[in-house]
C-alpha atoms as a PDB file:
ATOM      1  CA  UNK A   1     -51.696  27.356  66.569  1.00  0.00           C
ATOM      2  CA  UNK A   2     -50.745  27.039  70.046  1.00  0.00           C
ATOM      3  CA  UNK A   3     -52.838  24.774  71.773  1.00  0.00           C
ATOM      4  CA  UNK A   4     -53.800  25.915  75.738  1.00  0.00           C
ATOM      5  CA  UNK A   5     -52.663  23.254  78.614  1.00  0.00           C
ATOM      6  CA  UNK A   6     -53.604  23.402  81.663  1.00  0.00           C
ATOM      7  CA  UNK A   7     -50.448  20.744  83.216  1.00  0.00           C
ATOM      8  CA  UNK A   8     -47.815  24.364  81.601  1.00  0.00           C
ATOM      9  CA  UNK A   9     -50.314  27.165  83.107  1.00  0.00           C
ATOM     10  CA  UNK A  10     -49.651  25.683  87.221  1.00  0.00           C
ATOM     11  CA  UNK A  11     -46.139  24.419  85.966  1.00  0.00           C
ATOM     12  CA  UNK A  12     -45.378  28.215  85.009  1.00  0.00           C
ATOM     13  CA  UNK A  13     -46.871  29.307  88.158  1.00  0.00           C
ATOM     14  CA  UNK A  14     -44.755  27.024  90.430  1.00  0.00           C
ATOM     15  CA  UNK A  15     -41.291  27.998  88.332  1.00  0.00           C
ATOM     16  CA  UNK A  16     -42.038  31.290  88.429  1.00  0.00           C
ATOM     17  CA  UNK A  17     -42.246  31.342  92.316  1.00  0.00           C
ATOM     18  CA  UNK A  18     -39.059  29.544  92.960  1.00  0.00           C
ATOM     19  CA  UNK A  19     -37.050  31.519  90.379  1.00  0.00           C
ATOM     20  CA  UNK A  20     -37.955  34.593  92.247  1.00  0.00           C
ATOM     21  CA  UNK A  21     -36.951  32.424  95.565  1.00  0.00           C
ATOM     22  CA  UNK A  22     -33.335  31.093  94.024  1.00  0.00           C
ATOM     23  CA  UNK A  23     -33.145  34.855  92.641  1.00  0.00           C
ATOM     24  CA  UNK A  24     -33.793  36.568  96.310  1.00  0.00           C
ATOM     25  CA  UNK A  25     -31.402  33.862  97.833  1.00  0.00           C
ATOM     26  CA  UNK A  26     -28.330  34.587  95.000  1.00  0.00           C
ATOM     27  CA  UNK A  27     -28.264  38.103  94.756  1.00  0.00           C
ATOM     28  CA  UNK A  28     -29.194  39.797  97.283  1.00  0.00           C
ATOM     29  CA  UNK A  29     -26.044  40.113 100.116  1.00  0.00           C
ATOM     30  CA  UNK A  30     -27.769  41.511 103.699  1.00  0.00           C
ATOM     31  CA  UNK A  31     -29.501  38.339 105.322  1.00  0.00           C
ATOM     32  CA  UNK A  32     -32.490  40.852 106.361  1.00  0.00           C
ATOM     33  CA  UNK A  33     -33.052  41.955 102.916  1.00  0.00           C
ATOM     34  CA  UNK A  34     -33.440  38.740 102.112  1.00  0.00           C
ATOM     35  CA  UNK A  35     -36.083  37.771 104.179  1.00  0.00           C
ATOM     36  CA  UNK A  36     -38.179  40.817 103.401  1.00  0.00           C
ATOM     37  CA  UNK A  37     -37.519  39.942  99.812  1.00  0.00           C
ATOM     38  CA  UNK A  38     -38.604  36.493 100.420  1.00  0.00           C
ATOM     39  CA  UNK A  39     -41.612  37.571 102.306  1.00  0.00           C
ATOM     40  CA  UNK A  40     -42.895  39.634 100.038  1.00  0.00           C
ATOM     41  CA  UNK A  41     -42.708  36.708  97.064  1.00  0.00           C
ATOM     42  CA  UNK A  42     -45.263  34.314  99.360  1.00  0.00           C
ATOM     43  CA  UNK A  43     -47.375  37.454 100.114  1.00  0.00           C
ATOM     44  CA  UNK A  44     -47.957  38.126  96.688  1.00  0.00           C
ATOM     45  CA  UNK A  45     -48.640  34.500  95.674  1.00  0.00           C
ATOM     46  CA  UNK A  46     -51.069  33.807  98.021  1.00  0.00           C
ATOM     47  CA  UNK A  47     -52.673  37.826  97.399  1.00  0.00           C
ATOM     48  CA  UNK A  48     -52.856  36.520  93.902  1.00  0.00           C
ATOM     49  CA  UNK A  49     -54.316  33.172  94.237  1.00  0.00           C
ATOM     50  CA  UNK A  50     -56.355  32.921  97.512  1.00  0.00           C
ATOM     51  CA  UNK A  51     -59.794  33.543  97.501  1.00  0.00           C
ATOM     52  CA  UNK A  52     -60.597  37.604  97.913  1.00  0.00           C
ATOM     53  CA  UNK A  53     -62.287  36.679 101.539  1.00  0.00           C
ATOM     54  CA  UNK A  54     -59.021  36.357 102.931  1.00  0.00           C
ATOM     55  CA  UNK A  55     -55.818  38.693 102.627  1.00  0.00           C
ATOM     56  CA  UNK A  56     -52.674  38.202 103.767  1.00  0.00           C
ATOM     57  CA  UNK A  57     -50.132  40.916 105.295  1.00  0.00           C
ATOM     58  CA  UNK A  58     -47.143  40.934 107.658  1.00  0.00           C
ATOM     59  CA  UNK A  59     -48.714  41.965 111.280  1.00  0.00           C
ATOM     60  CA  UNK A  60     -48.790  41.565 114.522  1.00  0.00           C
ATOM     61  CA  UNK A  61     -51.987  39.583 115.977  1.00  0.00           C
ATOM     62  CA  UNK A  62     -53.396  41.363 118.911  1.00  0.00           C
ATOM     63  CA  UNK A  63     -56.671  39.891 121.344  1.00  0.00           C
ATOM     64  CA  UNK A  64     -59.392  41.751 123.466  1.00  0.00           C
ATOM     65  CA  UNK A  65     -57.289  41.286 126.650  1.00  0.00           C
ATOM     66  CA  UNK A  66     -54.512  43.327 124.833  1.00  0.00           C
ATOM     67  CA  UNK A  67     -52.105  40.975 125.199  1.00  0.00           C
ATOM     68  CA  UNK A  68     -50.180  40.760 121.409  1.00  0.00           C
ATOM     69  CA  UNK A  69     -48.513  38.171 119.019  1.00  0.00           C
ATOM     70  CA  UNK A  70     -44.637  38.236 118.162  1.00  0.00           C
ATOM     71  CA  UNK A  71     -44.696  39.177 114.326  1.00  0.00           C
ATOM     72  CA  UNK A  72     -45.380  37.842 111.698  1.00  0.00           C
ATOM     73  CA  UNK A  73     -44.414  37.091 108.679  1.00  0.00           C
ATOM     74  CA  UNK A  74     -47.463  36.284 107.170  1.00  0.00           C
ATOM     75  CA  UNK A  75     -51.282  36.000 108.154  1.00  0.00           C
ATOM     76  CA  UNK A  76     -53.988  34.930 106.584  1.00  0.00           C
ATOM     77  CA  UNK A  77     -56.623  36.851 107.186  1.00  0.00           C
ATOM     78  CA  UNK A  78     -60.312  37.434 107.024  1.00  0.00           C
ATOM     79  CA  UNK A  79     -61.811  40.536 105.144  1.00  0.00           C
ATOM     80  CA  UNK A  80     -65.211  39.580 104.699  1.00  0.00           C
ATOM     81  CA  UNK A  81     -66.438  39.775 108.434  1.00  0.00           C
ATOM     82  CA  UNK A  82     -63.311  41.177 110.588  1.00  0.00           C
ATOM     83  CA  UNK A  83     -64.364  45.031 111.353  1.00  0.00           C
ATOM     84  CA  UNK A  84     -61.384  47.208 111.598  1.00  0.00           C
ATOM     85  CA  UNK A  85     -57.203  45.946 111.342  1.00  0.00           C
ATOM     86  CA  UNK A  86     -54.837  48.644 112.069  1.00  0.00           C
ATOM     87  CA  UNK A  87     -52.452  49.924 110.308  1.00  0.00           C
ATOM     88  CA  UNK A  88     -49.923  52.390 112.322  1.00  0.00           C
ATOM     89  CA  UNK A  89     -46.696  53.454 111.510  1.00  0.00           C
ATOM     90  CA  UNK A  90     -46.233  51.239 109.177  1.00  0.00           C
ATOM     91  CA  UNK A  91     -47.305  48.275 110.997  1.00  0.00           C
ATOM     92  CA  UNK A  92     -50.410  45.664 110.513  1.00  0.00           C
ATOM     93  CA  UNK A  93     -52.356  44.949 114.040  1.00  0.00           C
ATOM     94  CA  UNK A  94     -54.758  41.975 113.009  1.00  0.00           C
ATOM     95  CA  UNK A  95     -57.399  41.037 115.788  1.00  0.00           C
ATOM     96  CA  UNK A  96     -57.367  37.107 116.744  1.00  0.00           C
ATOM     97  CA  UNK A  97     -60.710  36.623 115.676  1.00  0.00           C
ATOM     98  CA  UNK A  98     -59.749  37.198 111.917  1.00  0.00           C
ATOM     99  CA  UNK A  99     -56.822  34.982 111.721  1.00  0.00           C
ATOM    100  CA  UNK A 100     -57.026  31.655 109.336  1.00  0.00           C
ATOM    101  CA  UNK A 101     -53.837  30.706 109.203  1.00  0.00           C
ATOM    102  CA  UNK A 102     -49.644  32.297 110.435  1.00  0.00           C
ATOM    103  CA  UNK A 103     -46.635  31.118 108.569  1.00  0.00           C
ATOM    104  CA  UNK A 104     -43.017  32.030 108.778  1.00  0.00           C
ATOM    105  CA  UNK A 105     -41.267  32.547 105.598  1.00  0.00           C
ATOM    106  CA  UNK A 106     -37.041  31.728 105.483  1.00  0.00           C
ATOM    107  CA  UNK A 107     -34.507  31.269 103.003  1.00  0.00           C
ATOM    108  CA  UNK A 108     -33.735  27.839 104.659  1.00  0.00           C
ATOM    109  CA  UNK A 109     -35.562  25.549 106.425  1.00  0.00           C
ATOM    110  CA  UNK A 110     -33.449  23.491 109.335  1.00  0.00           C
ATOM    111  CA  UNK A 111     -34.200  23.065 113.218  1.00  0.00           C
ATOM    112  CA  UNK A 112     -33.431  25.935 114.441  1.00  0.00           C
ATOM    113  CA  UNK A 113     -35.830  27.749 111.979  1.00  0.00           C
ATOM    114  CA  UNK A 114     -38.730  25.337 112.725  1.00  0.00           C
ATOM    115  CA  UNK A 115     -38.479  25.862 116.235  1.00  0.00           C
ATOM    116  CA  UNK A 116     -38.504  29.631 115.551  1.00  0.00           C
ATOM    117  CA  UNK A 117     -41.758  29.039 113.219  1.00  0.00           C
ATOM    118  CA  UNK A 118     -43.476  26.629 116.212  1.00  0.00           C
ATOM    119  CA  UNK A 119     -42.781  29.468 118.740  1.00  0.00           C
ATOM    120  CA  UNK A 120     -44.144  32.306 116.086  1.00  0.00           C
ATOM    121  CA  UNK A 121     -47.438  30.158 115.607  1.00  0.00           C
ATOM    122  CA  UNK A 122     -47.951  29.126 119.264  1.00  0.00           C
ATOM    123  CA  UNK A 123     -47.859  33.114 120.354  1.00  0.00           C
ATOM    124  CA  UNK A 124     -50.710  33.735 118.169  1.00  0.00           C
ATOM    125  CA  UNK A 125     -52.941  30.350 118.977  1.00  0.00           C
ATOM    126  CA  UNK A 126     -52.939  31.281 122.635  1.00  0.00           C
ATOM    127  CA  UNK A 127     -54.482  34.399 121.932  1.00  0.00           C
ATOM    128  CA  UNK A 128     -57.475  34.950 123.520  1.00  0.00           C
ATOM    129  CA  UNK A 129     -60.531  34.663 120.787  1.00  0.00           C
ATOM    130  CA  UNK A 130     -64.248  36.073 121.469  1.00  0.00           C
ATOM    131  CA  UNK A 131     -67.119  34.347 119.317  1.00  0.00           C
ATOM    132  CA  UNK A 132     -70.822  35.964 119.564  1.00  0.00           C
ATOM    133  CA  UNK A 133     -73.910  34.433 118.972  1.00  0.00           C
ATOM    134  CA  UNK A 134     -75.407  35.297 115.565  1.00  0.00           C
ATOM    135  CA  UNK A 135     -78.673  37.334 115.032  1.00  0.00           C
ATOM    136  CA  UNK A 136     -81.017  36.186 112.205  1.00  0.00           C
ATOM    137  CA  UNK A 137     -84.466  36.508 111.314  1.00  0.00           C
ATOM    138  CA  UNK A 138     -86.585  33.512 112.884  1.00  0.00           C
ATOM    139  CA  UNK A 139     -83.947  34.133 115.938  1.00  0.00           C
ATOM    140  CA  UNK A 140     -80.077  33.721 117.088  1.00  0.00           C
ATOM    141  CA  UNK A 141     -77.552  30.658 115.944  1.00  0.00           C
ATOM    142  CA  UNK A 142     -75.146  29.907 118.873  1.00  0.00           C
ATOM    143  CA  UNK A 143     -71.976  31.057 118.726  1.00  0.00           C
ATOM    144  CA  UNK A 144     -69.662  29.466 116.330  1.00  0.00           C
ATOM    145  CA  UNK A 145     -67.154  27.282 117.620  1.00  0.00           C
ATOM    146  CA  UNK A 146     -63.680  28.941 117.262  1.00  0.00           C
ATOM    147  CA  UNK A 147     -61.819  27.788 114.003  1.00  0.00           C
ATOM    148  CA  UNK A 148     -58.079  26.167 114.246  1.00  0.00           C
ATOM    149  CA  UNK A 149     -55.771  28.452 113.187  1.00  0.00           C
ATOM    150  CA  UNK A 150     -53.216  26.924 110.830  1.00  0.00           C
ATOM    151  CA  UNK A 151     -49.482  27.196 111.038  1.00  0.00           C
ATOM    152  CA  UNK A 152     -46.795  26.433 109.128  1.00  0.00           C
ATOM    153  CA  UNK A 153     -43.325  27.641 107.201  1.00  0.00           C
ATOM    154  CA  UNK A 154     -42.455  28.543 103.775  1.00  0.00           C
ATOM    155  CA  UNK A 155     -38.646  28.260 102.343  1.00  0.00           C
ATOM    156  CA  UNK A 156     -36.579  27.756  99.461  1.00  0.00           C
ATOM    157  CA  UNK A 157     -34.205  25.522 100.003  1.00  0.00           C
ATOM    158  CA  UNK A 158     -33.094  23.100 103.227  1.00  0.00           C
ATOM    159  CA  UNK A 159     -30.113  22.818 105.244  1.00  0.00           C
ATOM    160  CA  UNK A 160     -30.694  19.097 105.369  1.00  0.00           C
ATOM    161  CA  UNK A 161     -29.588  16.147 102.827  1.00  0.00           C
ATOM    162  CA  UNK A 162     -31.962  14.926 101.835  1.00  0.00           C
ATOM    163  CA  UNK A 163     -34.448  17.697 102.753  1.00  0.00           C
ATOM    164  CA  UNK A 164     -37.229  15.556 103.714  1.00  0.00           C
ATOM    165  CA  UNK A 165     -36.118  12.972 106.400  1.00  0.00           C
ATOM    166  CA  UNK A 166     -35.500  12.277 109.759  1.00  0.00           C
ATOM    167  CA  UNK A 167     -33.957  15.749 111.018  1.00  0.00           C
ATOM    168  CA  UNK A 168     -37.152  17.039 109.472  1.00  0.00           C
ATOM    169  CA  UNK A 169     -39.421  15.044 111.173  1.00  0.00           C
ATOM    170  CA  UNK A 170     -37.736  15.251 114.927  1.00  0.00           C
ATOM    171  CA  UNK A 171     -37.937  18.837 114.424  1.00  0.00           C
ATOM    172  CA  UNK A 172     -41.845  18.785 113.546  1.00  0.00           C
ATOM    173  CA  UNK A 173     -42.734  16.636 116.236  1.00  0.00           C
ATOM    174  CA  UNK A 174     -41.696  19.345 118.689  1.00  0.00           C
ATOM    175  CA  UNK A 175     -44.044  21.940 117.968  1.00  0.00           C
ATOM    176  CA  UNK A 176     -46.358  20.594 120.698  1.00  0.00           C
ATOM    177  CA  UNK A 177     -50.195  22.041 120.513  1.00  0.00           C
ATOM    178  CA  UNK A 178     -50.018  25.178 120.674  1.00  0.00           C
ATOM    179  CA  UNK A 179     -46.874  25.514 118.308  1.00  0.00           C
ATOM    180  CA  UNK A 180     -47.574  22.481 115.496  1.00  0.00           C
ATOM    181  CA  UNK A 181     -47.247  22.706 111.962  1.00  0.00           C
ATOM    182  CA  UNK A 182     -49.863  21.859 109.999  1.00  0.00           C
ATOM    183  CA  UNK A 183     -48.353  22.527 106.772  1.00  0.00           C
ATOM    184  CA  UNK A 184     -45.051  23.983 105.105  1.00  0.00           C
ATOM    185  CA  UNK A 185     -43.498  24.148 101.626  1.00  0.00           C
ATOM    186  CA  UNK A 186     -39.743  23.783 100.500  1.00  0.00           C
ATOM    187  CA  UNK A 187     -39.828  25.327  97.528  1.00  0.00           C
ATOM    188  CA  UNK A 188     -37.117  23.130  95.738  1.00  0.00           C
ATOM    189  CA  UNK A 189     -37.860  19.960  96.616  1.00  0.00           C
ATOM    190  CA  UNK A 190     -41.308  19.486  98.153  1.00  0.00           C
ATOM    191  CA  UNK A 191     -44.249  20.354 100.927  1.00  0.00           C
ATOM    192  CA  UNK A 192     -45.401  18.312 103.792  1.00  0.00           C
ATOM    193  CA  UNK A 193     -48.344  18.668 105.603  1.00  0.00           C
ATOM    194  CA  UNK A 194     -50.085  16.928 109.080  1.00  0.00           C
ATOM    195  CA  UNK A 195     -52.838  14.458 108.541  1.00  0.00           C
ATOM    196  CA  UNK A 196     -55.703  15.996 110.826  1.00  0.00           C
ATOM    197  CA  UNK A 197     -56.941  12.100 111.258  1.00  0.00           C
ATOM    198  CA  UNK A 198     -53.827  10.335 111.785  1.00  0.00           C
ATOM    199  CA  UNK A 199     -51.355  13.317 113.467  1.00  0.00           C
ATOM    200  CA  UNK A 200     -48.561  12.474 111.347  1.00  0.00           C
ATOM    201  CA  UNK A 201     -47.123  14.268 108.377  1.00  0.00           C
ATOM    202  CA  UNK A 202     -47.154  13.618 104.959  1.00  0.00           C
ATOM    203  CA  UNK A 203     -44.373  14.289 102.519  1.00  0.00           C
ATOM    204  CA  UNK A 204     -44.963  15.449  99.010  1.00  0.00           C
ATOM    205  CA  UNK A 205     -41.968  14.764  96.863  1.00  0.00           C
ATOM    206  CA  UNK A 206     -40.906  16.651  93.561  1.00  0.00           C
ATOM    207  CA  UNK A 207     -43.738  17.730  91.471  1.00  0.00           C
ATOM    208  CA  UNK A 208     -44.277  21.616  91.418  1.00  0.00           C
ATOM    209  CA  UNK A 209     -44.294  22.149  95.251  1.00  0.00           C
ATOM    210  CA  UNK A 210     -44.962  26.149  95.102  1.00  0.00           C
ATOM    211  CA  UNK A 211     -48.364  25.269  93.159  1.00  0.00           C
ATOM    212  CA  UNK A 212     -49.436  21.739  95.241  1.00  0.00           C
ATOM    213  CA  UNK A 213     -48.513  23.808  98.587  1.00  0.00           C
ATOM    214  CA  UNK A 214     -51.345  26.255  97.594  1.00  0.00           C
ATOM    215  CA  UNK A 215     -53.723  23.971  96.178  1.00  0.00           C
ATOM    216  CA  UNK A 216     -53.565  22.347  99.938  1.00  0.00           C
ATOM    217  CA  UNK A 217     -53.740  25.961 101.643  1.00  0.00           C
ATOM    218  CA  UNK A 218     -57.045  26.384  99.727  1.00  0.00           C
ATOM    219  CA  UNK A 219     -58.097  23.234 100.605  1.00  0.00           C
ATOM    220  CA  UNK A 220     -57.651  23.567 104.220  1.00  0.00           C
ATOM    221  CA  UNK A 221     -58.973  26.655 104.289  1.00  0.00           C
ATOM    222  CA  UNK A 222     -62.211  25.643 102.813  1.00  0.00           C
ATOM    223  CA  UNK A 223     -62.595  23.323 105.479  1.00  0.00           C
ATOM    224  CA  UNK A 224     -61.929  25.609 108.130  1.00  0.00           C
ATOM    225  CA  UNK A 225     -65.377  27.329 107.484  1.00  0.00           C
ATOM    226  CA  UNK A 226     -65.781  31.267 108.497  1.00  0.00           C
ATOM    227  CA  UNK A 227     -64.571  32.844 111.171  1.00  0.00           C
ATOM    228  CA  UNK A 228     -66.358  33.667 114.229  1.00  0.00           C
ATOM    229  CA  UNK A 229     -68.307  36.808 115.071  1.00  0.00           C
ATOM    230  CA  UNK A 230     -65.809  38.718 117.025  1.00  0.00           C
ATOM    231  CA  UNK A 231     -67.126  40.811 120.084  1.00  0.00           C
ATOM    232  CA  UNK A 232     -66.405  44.354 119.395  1.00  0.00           C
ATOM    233  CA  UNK A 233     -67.343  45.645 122.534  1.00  0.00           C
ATOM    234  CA  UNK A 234     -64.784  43.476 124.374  1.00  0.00           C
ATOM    235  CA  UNK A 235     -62.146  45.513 122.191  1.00  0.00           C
ATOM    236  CA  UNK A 236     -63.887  48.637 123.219  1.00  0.00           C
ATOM    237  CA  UNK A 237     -63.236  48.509 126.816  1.00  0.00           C
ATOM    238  CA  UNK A 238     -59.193  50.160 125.922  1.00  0.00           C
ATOM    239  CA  UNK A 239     -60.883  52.977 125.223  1.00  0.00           C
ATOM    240  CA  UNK A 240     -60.898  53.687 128.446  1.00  0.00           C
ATOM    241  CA  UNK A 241     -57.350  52.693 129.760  1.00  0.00           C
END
């Protein structure tokens, strides 16, 4: 009788992930369909294994002044509390209020693509982002403070020997404020993520990256509390424009 383990369960989780990734990358010839492919394997792993609060989709990220994010590839959104995201000819419109966390998905990660990914995440973190105060019975809580909204990039492979090093870290420490990487996940040789305490990144070596790189999303996500109680009416005033 087969006996259950728990160590083979997230083992089988992470292998199946980058088999899909090293499948995507072998056989499939146009360079777009392979980033749509590629997209759609970390949008179904984190639909699958996130918490139900939050969903994730391709969009565009979109604030009350009407002013809207590049796309892309995926958010991390909230569910629970955000009141309408638009879906339009084919295309997700996310307000800034909802978003937890952006991330850029590529085959490859080098400099070029990390600067691409830091210019992605710092279009949606300069968004403008209302936050209401909150009605309750003995009164009203002030309005929350506005999350962080967490960035980062998701590959297979890396253009670099040996994939974590140097190159790497030059590259990260570009990203500036607005455009930082908090975490990202190579899916064949490790994740990295920045040390909120310290501002430096951490590498995370071997293992079953696919499966630690979610474990961490979860985690930071628990700490980054709910989002904030978006003002509707701000969005309302378009109606008139």
């Amino acid at each position: 009788m087969n006996e259950w383990s728990l160590s083979r369960i997230l083992a089988g989780l992470h292998d199946d992930i980058q088999q899909k990734l090293e499948t995507v990358r072998k056989t499939l010839g146009h360079p777009g369909t392979k980033g749509d492919a590629s997209e759609i394997v970390w949008l179904q792993l984190l639909d699958t294994y996130l918490p139900k609060r939050y969903q994730v989709a391709t969009a565009h990220v979109v604030d009350s002044r009407g002013v809207f994010s590049e796309q892309i590839d995926v958010v991390v959104f909230d569910r629970q509390y955000s009141p309408f995201i638009f879906h339009y000819q084919g295309q997700t419109i996310i307000p800034a209020e909802s978003v937890y966390a952006v991330f850029e998905s590529k085959q490859a990660i080098n400099a070029g693509q990390v600067a691409y990914a830091q210019k992605k995440i710092a279009s949606v973190r300069r968004l403008h982002r209302t936050s209401l105060p909150i009605p309750h019975a003995g009164g009203t809580y002030a309005a929350k403070p506005l999350i962080p909204i967490l960035g980062g990039i998701l590959t297979f492979e890396s253009d670099w020997t040996p994939a974590f090093g140097k190159p790497l870290s030059d590259a990260l420490d570009l990203g500036g404020e607005e455009g930082h990487l908090d975490i990202g996940c190579i899916a064949a040789h490790g994740y990295f993520s920045l040390n909120q305490e310290t501002k430096t990144y951490e590498t995370f070596l071997g293992g079953k990256p696919a499966t630690a790189f979610l474990f961490t999303l979860i985690s930071l996500l628990q700490f980054s509390g709910t989002v904030p109680m978006i003002d509707v009416q701000a969005y309302s005033q378009w109606l008139t424009k």
